[in-house]
PDB file of N, CA and C in Angstrom:
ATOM      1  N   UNK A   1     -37.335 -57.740  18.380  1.00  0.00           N
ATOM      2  CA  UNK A   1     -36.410 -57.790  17.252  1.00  0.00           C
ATOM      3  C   UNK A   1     -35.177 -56.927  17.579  1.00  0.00           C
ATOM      4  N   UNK A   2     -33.934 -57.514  17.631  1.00  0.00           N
ATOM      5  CA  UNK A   2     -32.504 -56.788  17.651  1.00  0.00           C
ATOM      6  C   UNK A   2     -32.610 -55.540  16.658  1.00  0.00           C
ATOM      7  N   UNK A   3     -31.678 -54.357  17.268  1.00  0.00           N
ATOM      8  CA  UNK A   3     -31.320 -53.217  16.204  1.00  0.00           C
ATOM      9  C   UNK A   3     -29.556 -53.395  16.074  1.00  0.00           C
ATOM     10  N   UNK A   4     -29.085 -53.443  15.072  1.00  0.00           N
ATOM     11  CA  UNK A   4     -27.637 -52.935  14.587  1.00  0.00           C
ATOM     12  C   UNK A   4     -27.560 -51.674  15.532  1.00  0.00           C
ATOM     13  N   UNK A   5     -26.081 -51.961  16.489  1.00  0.00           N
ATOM     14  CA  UNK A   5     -25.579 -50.979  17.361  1.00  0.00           C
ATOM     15  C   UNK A   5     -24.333 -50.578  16.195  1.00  0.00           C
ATOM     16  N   UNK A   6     -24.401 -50.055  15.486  1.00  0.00           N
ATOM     17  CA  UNK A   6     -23.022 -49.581  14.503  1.00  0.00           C
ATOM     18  C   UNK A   6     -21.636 -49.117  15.464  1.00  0.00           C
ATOM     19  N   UNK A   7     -22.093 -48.550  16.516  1.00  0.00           N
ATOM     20  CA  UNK A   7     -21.096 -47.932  17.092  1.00  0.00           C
ATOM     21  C   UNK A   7     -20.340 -48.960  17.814  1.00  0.00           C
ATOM     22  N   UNK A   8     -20.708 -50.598  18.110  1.00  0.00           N
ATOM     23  CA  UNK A   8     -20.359 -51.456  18.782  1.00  0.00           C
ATOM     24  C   UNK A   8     -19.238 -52.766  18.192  1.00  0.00           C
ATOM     25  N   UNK A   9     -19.220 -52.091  16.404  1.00  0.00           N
ATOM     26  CA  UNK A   9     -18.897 -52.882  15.438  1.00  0.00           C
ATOM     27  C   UNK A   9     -17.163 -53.275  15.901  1.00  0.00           C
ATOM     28  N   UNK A  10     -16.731 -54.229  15.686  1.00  0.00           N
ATOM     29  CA  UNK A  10     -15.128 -54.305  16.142  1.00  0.00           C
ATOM     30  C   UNK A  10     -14.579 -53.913  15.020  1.00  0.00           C
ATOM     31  N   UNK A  11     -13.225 -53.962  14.984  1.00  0.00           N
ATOM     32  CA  UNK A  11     -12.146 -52.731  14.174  1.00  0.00           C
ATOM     33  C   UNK A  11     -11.939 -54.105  13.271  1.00  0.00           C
ATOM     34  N   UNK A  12     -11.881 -55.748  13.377  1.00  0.00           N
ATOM     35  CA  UNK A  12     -11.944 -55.906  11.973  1.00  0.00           C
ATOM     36  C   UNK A  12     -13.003 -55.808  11.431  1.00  0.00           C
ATOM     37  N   UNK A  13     -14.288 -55.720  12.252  1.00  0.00           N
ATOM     38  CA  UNK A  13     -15.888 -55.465  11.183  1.00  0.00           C
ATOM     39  C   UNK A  13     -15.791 -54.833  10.348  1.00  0.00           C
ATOM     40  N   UNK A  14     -15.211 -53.383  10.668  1.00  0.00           N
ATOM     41  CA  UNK A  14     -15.303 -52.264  10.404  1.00  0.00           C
ATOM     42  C   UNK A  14     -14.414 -52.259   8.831  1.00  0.00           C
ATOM     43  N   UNK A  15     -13.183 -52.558   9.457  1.00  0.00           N
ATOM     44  CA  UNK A  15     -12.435 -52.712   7.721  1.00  0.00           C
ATOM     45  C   UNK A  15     -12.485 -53.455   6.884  1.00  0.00           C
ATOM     46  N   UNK A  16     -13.572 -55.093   7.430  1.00  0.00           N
ATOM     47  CA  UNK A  16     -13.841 -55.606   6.731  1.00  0.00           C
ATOM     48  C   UNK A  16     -15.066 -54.846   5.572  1.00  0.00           C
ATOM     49  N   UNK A  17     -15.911 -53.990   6.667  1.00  0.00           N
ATOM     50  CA  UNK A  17     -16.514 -53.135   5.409  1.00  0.00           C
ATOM     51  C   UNK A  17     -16.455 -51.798   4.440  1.00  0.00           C
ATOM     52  N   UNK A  18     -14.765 -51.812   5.038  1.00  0.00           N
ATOM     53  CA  UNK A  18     -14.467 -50.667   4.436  1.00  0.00           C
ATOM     54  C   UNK A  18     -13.864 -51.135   2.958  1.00  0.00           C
ATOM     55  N   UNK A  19     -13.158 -52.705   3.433  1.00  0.00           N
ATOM     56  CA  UNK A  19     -12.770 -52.898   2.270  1.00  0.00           C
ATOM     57  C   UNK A  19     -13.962 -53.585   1.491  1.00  0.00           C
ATOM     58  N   UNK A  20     -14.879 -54.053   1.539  1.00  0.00           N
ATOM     59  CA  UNK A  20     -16.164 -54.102   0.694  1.00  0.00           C
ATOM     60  C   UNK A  20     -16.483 -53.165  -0.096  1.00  0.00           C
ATOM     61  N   UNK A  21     -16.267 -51.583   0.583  1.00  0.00           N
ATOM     62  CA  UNK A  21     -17.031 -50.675  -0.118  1.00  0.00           C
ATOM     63  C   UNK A  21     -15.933 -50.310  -1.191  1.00  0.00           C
ATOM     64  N   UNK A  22     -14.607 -50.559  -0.543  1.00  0.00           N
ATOM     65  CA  UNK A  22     -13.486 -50.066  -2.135  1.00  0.00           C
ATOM     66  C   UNK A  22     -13.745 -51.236  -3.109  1.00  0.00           C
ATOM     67  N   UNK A  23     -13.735 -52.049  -2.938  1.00  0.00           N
ATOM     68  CA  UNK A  23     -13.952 -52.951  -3.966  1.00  0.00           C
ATOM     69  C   UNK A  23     -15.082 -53.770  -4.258  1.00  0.00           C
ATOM     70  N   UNK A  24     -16.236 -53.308  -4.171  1.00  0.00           N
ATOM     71  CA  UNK A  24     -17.637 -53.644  -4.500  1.00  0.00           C
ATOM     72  C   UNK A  24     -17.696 -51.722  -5.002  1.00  0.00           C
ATOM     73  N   UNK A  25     -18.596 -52.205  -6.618  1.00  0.00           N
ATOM     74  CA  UNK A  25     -19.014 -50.952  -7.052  1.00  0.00           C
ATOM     75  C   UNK A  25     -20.584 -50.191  -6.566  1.00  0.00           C
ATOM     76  N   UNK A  26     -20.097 -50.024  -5.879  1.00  0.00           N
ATOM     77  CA  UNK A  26     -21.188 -48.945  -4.715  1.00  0.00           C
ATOM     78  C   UNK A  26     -21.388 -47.505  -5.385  1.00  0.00           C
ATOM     79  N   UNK A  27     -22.821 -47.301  -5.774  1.00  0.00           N
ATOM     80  CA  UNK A  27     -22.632 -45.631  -6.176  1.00  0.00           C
ATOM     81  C   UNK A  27     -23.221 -44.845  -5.040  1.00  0.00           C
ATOM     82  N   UNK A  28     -22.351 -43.448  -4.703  1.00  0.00           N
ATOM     83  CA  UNK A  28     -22.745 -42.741  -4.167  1.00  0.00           C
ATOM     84  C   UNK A  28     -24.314 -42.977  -3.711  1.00  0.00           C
ATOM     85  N   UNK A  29     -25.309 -42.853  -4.710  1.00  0.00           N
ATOM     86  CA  UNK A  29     -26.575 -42.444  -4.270  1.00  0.00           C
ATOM     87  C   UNK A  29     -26.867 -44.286  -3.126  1.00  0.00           C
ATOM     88  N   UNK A  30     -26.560 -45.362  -3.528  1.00  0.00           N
ATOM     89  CA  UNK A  30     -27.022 -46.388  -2.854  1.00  0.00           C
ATOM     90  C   UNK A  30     -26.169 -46.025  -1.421  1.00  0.00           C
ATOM     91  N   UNK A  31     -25.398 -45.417  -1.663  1.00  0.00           N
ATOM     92  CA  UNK A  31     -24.588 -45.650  -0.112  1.00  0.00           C
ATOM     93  C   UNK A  31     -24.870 -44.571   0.838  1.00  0.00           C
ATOM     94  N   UNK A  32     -25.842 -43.464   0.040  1.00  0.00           N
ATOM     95  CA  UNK A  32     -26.729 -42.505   1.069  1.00  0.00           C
ATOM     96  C   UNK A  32     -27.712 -43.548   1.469  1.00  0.00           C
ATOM     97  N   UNK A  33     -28.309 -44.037   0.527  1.00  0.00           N
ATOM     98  CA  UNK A  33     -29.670 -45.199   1.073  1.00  0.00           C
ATOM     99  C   UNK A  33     -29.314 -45.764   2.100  1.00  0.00           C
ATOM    100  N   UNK A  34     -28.104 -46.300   1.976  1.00  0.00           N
ATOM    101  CA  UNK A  34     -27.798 -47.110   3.480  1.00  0.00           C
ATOM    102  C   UNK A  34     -27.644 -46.406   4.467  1.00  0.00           C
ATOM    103  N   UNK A  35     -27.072 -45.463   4.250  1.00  0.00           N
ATOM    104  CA  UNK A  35     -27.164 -44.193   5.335  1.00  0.00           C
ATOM    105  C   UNK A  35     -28.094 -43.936   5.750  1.00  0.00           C
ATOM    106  N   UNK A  36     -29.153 -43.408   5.052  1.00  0.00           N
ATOM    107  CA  UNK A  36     -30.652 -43.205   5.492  1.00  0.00           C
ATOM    108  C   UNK A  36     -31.203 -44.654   6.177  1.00  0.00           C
ATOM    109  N   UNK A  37     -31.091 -45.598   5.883  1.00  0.00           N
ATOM    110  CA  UNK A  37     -31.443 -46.413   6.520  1.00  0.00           C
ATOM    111  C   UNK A  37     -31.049 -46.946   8.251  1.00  0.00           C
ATOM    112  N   UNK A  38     -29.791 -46.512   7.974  1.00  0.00           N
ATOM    113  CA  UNK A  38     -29.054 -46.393   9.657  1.00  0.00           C
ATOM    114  C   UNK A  38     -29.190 -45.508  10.468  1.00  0.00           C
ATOM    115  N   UNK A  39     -29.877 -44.548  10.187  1.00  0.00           N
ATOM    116  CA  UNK A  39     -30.068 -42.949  10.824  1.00  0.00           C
ATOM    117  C   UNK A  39     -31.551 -43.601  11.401  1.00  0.00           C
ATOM    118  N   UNK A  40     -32.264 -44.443  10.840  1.00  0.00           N
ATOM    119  CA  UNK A  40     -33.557 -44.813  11.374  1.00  0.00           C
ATOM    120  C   UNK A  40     -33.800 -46.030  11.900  1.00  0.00           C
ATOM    121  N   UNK A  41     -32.727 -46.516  13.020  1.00  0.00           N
ATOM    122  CA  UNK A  41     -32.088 -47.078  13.528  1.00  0.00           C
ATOM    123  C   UNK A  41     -33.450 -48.540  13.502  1.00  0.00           C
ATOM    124  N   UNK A  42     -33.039 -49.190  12.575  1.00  0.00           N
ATOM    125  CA  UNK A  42     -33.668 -50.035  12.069  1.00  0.00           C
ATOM    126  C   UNK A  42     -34.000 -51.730  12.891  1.00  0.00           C
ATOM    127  N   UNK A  43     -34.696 -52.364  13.064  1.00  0.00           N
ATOM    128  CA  UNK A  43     -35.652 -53.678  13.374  1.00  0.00           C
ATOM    129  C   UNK A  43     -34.791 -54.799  12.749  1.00  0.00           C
ATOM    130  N   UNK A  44     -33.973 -55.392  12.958  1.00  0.00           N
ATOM    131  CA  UNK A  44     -33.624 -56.494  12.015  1.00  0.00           C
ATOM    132  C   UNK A  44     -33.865 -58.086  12.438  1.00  0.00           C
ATOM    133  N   UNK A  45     -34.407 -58.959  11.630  1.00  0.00           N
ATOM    134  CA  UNK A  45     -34.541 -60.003  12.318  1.00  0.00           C
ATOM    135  C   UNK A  45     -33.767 -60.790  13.581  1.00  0.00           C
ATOM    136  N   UNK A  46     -34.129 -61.745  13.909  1.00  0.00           N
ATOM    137  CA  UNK A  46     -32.785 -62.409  14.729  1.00  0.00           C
ATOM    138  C   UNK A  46     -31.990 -63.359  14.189  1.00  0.00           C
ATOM    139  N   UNK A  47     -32.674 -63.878  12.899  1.00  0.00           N
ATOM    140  CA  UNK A  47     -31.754 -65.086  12.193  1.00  0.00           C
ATOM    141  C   UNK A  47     -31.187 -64.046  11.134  1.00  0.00           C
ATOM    142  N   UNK A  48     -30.859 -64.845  10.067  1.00  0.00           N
ATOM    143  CA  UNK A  48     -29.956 -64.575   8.929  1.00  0.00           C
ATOM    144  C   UNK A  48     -30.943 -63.544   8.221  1.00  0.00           C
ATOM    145  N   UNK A  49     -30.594 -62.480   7.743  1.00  0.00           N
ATOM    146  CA  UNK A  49     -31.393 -61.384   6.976  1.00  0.00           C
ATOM    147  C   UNK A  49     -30.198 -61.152   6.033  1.00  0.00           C
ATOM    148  N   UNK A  50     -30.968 -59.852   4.754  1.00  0.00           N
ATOM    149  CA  UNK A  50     -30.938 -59.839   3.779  1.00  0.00           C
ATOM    150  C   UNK A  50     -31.287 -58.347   3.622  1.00  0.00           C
ATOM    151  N   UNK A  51     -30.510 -57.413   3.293  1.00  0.00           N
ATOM    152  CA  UNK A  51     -31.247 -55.912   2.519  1.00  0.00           C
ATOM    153  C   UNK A  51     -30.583 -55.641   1.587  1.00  0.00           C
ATOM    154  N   UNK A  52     -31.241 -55.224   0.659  1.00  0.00           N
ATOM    155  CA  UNK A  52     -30.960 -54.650  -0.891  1.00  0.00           C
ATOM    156  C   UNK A  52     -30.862 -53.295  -1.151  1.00  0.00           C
ATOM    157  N   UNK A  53     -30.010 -52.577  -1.325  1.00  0.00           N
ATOM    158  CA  UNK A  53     -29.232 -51.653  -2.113  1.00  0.00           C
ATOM    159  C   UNK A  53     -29.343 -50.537  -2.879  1.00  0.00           C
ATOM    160  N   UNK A  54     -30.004 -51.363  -4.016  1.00  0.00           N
ATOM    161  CA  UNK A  54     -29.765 -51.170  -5.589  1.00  0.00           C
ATOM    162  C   UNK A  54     -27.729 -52.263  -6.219  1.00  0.00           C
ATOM    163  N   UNK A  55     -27.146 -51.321  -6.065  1.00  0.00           N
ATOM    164  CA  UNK A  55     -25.596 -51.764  -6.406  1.00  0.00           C
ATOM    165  C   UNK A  55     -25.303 -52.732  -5.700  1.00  0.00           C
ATOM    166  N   UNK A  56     -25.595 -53.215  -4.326  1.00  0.00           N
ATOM    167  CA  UNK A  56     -25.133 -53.791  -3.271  1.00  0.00           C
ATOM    168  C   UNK A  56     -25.800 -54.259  -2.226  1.00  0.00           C
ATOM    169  N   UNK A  57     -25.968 -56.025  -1.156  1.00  0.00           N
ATOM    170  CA  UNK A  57     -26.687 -55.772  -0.779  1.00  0.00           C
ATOM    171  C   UNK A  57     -25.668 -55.768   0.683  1.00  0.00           C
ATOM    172  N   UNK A  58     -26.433 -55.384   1.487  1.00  0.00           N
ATOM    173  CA  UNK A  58     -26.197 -56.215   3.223  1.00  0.00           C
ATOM    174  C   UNK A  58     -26.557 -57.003   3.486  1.00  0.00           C
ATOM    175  N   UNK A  59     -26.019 -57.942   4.027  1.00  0.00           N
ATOM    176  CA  UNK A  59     -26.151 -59.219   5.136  1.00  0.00           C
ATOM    177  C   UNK A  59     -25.647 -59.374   6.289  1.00  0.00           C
ATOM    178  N   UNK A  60     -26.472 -59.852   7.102  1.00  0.00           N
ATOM    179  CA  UNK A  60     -26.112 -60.064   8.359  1.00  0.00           C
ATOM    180  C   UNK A  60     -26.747 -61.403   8.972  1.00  0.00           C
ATOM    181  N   UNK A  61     -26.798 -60.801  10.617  1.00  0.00           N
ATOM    182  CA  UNK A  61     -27.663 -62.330  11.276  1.00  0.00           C
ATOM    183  C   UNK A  61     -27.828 -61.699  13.053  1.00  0.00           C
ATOM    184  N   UNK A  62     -28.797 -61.375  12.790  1.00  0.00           N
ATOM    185  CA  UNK A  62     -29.387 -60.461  13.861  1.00  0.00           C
ATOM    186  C   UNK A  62     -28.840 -59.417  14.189  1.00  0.00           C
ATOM    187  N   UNK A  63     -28.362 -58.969  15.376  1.00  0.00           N
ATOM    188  CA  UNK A  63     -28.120 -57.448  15.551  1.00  0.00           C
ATOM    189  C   UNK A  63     -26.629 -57.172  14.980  1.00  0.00           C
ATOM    190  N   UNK A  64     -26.048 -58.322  13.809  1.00  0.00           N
ATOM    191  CA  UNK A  64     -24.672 -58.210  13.562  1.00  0.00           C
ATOM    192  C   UNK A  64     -24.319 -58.121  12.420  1.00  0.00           C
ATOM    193  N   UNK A  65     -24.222 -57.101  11.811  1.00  0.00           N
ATOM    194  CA  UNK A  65     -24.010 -56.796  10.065  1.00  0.00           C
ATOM    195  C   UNK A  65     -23.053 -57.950   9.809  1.00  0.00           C
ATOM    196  N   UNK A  66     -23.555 -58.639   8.718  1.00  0.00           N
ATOM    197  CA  UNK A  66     -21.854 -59.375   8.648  1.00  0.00           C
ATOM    198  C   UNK A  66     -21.143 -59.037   6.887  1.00  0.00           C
ATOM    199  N   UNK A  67     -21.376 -58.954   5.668  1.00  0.00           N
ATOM    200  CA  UNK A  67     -20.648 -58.383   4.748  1.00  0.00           C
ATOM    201  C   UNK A  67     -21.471 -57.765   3.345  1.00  0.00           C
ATOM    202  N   UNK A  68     -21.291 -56.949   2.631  1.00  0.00           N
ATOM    203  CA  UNK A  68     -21.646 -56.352   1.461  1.00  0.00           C
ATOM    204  C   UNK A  68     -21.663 -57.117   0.214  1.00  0.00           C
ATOM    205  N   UNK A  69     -22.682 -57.184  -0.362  1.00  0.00           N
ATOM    206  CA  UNK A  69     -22.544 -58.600  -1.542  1.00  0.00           C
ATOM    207  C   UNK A  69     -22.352 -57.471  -2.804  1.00  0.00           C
ATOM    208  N   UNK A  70     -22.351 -57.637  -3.611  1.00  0.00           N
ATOM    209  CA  UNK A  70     -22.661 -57.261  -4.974  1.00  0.00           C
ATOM    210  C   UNK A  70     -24.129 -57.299  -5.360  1.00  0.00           C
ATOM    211  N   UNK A  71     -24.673 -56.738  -6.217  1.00  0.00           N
ATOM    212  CA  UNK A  71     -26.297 -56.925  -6.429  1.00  0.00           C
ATOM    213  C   UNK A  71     -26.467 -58.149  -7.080  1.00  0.00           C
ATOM    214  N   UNK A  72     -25.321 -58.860  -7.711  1.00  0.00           N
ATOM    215  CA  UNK A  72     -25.708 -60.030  -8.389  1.00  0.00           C
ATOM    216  C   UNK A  72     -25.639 -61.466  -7.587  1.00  0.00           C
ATOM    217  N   UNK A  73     -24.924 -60.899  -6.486  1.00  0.00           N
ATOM    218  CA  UNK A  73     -24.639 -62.128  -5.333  1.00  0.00           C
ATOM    219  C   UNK A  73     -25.802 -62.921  -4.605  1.00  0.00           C
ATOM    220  N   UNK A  74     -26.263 -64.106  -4.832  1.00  0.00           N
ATOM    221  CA  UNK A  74     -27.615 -64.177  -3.754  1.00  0.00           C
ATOM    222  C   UNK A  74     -27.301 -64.111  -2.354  1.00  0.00           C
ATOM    223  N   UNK A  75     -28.338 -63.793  -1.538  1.00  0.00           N
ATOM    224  CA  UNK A  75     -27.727 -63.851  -0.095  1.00  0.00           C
ATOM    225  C   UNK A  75     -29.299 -64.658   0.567  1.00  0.00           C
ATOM    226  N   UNK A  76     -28.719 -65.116   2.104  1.00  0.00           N
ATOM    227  CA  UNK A  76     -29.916 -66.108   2.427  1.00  0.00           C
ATOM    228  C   UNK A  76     -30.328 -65.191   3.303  1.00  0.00           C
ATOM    229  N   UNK A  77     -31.664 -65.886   3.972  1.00  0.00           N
ATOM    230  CA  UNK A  77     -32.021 -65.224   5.142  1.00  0.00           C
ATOM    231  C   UNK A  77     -33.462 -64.534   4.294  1.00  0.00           C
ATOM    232  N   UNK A  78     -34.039 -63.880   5.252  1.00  0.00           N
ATOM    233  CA  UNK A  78     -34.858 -63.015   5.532  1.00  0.00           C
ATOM    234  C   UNK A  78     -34.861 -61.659   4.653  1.00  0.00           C
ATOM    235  N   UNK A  79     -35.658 -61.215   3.685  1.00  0.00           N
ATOM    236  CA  UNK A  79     -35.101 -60.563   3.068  1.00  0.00           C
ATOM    237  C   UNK A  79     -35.504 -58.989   4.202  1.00  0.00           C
ATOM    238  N   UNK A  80     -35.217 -57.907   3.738  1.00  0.00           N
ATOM    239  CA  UNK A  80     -36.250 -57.113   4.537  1.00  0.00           C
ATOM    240  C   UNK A  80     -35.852 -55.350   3.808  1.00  0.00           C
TER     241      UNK A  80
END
């Protein structure tokens, strides 16, 4: 199973999730969660996945984050 290399992300990834986080209502405490979750350099499927939040979720598709939903947004894939 692929791990998210964060440090490998390209510079529009990156502001694409910067601008997610200004304008998706993210509270502090969910966006330590995600933090904590990246510090434990995490297993992610190889197809389309799915992680939840609380406020917000992630999506991606194997070792490649791809954008920040809202908690009300469905997203496909794999949940995990």
């Amino acid at each position: 199973m692929p791990k998210i290399d964060w440090k490998r992300l390209t510079r529009r990834a990156r502001e694409h999730f910067y601008d997610r986080l200004r304008t998706r209502e993210i509270t502090e405490d969910d966006m330590a969660k995600l933090m904590d979750w990246i510090s434990t350099n995490p297993e992610v499927p190889e197809g389309p996945w799915c992680k939840a939040f609380g406020t917000f979720k992630l999506v991606g598709h194997g070792a490649t984050p791809g954008t920040l939903l809202t908690k009300d947004q469905p997203c496909f894939g794999e949940k995990i």
